[in-house]
N, C-alpha and C. Protein backbone atom coordinates (compact mmCIF):
# COMPACT_ATOMS: atom_id res chain seq x y z
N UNK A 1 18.62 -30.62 10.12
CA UNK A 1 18.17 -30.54 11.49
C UNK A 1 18.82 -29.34 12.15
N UNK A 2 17.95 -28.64 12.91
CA UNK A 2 18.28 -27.51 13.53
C UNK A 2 19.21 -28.19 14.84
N UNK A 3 20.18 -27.19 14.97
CA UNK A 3 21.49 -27.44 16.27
C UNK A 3 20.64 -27.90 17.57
N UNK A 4 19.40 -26.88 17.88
CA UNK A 4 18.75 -26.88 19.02
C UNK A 4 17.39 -27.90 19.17
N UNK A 5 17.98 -28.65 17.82
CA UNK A 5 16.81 -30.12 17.87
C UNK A 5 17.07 -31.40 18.34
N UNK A 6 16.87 -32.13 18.91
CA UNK A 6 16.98 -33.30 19.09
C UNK A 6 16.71 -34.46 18.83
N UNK A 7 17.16 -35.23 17.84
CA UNK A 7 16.77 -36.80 17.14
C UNK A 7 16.65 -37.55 17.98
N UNK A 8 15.69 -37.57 18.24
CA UNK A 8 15.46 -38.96 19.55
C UNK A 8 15.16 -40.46 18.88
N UNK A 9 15.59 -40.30 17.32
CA UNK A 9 15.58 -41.70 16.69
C UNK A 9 16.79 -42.10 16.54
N UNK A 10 17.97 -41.27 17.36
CA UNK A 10 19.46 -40.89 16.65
C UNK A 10 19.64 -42.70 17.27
N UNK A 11 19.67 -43.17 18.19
CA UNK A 11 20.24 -44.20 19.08
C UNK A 11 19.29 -45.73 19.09
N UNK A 12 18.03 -45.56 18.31
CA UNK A 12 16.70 -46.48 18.63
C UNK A 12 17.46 -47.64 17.77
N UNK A 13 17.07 -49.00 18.61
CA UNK A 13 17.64 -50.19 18.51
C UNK A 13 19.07 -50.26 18.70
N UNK A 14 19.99 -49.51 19.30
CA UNK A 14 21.59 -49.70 19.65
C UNK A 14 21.49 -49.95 21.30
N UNK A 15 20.73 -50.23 22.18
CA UNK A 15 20.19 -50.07 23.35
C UNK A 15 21.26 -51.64 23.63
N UNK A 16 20.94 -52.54 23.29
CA UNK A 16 22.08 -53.97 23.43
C UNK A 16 23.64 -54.02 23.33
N UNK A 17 23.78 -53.09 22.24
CA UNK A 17 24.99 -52.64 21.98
C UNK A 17 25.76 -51.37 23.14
N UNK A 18 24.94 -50.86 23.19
CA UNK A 18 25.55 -49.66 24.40
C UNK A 18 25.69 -50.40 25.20
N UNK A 19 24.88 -51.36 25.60
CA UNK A 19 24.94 -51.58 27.19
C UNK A 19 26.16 -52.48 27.06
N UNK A 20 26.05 -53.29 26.26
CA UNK A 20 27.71 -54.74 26.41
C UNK A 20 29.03 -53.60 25.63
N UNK A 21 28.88 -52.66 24.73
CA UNK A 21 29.88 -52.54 24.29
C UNK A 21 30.96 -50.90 24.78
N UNK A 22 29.74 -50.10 25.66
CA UNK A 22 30.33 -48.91 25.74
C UNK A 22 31.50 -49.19 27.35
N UNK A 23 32.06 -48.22 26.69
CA UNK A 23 32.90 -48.39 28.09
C UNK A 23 32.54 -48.13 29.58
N UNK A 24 32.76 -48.90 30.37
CA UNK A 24 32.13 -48.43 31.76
C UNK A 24 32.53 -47.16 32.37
N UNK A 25 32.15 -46.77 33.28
CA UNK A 25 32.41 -45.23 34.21
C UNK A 25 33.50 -45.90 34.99
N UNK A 26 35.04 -45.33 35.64
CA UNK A 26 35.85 -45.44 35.88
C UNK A 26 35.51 -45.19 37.18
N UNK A 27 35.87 -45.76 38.66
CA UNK A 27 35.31 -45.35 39.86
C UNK A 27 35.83 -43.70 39.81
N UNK A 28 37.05 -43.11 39.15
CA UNK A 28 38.12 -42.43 39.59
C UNK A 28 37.45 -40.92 39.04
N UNK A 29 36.40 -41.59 37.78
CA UNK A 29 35.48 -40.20 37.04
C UNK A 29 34.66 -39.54 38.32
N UNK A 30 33.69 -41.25 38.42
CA UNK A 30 33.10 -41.09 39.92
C UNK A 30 33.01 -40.03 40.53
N UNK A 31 34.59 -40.07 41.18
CA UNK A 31 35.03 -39.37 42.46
C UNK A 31 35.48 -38.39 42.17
N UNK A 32 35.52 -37.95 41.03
CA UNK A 32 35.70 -36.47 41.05
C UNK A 32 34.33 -36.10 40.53
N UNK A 33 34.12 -36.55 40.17
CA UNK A 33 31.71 -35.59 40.13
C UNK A 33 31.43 -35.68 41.02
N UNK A 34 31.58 -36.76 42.27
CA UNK A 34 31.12 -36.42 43.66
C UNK A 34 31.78 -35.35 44.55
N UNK A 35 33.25 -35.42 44.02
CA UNK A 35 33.68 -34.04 44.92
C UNK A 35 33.62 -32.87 44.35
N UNK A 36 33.49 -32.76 43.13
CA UNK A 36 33.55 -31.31 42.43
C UNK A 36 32.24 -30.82 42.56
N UNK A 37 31.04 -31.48 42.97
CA UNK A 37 28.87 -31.09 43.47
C UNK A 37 29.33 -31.48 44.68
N UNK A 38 30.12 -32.03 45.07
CA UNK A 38 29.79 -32.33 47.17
C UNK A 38 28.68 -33.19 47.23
N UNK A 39 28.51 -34.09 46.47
CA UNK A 39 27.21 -35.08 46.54
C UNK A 39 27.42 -35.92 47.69
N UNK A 40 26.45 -35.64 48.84
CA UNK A 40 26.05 -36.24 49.59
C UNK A 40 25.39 -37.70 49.59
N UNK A 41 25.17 -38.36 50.43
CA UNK A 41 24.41 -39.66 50.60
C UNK A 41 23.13 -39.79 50.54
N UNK A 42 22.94 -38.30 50.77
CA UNK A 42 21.23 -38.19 50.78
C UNK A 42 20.94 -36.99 49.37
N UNK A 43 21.88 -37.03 48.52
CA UNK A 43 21.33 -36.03 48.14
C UNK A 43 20.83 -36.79 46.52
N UNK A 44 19.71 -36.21 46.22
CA UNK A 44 18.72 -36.95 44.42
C UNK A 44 20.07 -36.19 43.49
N UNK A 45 20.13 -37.02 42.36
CA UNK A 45 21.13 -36.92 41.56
C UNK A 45 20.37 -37.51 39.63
N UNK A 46 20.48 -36.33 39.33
CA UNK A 46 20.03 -36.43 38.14
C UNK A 46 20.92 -36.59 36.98
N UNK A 47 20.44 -37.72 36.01
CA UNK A 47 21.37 -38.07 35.17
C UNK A 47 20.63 -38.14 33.72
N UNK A 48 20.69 -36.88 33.09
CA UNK A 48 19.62 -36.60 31.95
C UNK A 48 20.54 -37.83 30.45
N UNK A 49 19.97 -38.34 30.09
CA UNK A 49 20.51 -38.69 28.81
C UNK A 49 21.17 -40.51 29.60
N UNK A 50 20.58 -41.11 30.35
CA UNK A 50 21.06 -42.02 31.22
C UNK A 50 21.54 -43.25 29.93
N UNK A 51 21.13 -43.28 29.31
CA UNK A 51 21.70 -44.64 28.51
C UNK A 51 21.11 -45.98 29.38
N UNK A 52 21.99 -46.86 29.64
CA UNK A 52 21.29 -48.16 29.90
C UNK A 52 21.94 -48.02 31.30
N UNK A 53 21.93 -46.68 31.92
CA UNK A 53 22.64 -46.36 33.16
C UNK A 53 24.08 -46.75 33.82
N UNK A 54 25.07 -46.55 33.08
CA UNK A 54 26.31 -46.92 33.70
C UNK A 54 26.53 -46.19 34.74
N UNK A 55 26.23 -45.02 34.71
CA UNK A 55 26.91 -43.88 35.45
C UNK A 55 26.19 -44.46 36.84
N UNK A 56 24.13 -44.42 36.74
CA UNK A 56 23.69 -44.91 38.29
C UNK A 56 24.62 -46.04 38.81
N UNK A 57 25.05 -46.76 37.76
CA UNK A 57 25.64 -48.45 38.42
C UNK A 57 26.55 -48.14 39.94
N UNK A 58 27.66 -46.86 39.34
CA UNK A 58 28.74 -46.56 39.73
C UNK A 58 28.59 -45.87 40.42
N UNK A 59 27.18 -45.00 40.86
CA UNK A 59 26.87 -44.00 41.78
C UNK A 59 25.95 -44.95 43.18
N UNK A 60 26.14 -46.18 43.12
CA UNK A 60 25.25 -47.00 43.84
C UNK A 60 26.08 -46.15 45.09
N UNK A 61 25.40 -45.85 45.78
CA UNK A 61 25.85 -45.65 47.52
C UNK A 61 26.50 -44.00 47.77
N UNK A 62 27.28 -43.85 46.23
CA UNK A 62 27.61 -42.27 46.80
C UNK A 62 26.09 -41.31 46.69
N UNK A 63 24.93 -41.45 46.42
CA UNK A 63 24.14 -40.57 46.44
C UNK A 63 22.89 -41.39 47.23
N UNK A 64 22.05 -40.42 47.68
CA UNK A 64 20.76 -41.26 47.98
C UNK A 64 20.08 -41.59 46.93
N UNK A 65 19.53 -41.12 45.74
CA UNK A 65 18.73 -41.52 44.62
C UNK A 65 18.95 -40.80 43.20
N UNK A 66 19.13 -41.94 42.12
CA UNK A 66 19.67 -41.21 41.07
C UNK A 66 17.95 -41.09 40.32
N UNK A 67 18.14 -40.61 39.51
CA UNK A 67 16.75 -40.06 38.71
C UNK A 67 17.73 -39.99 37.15
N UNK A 68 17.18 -41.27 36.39
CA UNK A 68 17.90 -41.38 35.30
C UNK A 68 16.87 -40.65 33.88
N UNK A 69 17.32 -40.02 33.11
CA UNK A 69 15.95 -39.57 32.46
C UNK A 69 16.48 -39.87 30.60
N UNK A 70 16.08 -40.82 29.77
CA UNK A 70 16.67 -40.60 28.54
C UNK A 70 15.22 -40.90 27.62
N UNK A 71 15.79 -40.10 26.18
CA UNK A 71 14.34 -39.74 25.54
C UNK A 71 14.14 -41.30 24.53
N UNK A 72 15.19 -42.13 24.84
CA UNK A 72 15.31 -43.42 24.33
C UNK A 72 14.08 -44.69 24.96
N UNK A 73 12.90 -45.02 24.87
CA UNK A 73 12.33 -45.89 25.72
C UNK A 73 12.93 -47.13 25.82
N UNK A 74 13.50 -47.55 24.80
CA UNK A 74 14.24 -48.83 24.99
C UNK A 74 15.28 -49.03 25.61
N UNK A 75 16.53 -47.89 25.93
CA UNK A 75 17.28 -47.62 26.61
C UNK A 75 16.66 -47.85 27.97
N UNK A 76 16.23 -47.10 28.48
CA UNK A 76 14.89 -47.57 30.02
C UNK A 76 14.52 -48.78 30.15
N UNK A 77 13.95 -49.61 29.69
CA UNK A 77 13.81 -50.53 29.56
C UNK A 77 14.98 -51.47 29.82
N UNK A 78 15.90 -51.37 29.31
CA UNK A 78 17.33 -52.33 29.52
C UNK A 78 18.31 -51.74 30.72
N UNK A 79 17.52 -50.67 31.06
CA UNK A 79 18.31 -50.13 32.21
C UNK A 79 17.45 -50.65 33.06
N UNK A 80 16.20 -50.56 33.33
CA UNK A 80 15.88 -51.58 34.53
C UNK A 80 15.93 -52.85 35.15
N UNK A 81 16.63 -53.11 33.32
CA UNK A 81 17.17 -54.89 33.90
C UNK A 81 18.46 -54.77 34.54
C-alpha cells in the first residue's frame, strides 16, 4: 500500500471495541485545542477521522457545532448512538 493511501477496511468491525475500550479525551487535552484555535461558542469544528466521537462528547458546549467525518460507516453509526 502506497503511504498516500488509505485502508478504510483498516478499523471495519472494531467500532464496539473503540467505543468501550479506547481511552477517553481528558477535559485538560480539551482545553488546550480550544485555546491554542480560540474556538469560540459559535464557531463549526471539524473532526476528520471522528471514531465513535469521543472528542465531540468532550467538545459538548465549547463549540457551536462539531462536524464529525470518518471513512468508517459503522463507526457513524455507533457514534450517533
Amino acid at each position: 500500500m502506497n503511504t498516500k493511501e488509505i485502508d478504510i477496511e483498516l478499523y471495519k468491525g472494531t467500532y464496539e471495541y473503540y467505543a468501550k475500550y479506547r481511552p477517553g479525551i481528558p477535559k485538560e487535552v480539551i482545553d488546550i485545542i480550544v485555546e491554542h484555535f480560540d474556538i469560540k461558542t459559535t464557531d463549526r469544528v471539524l473532526d476528520l477521522g471522528c471514531g465513535t466521537e469521543q472528542v465531540a462528547l468532550v467538545m459538548d458546549s465549547r463549540c457551536g457545532e462539531m462536524v464529525c467525518l470518518d471513512p468508517d460507516p459503522e463507526m457513524l453509526k455507533w457514534a450517533k448512538k
